[in-house]
Protein backbone atom coordinates (compact mmCIF):
# COMPACT_ATOMS: atom_id res chain seq x y z
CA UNK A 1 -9.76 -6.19 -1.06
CA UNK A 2 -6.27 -6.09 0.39
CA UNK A 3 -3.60 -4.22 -1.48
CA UNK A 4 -1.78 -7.54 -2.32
CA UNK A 5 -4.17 -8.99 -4.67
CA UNK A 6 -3.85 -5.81 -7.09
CA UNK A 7 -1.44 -7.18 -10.23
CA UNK A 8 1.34 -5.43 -11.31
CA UNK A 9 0.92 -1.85 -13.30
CA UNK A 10 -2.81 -1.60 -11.89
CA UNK A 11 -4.33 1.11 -9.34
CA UNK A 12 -6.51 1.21 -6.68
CA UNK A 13 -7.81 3.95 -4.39
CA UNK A 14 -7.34 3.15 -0.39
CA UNK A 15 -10.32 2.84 1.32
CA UNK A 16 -9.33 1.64 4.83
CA UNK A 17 -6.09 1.00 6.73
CA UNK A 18 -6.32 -1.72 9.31
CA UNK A 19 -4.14 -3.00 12.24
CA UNK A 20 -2.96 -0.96 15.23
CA UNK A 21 -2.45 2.47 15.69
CA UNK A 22 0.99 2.62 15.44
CA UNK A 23 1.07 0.86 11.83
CA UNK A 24 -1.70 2.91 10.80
CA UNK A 25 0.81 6.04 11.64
CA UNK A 26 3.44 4.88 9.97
CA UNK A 27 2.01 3.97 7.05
CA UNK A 28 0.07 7.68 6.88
CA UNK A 29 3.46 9.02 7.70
CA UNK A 30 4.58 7.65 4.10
CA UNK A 31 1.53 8.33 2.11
CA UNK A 32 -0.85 5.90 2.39
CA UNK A 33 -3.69 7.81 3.59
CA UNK A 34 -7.54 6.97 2.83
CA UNK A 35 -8.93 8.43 -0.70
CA UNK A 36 -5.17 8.52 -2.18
CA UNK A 37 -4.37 6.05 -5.07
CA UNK A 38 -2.24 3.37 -4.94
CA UNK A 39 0.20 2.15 -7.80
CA UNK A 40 1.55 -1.30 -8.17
CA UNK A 41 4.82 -1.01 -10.14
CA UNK A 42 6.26 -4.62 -8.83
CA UNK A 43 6.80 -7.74 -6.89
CA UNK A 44 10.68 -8.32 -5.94
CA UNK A 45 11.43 -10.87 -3.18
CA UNK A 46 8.09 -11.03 -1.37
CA UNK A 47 7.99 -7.18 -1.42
CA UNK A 48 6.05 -4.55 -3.55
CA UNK A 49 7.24 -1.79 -5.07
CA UNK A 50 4.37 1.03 -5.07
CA UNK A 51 3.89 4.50 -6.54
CA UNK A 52 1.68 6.55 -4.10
CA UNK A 53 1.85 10.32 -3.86
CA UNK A 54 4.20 9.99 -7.04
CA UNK A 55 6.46 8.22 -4.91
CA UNK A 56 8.16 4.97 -4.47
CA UNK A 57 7.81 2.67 -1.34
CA UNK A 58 8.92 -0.84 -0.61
CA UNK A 59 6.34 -2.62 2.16
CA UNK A 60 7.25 -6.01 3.22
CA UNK A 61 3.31 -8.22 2.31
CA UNK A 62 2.38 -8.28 5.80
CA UNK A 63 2.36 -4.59 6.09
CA UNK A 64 0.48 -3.85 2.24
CA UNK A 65 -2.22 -6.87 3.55
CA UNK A 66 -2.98 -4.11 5.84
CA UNK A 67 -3.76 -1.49 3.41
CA UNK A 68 -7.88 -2.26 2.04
CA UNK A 69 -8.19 -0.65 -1.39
């Protein structure tokens, strides 16, 4: 399932990243690599806030669709 259906304080583990090369590199370039596990710490104004790599990222929805966990 897609990273945006995961609820707020839950995990997941990624299992795919989709879309074009050049998404796929930069989301690997800020953590989100396959096996690694994913944090949801919020929602704020169509955005998530997630912990991966015990660090916080903001992705836009259309970008954390992308992301399969």
């Amino acid at each position: 399932m897609p990273l945006t259906m995961i609820r707020t304080g839950e995990s997941g583990k990624i299992r795919r990243i989709s879309g074009k090369d050049e998404s796929r590199r930069f989301l690997n370039n800020l953590g989100f690599v396959e096996g690694e596990t994913v944090t949801v710490v919020s929602y704020l104004a169509g955005n998530m806030i997630l912990n991966v790599k015990d660090t916080r990222v903001a992705l836009d929805k259309s970008m954390a669709k992308r992301i399969i966990v």
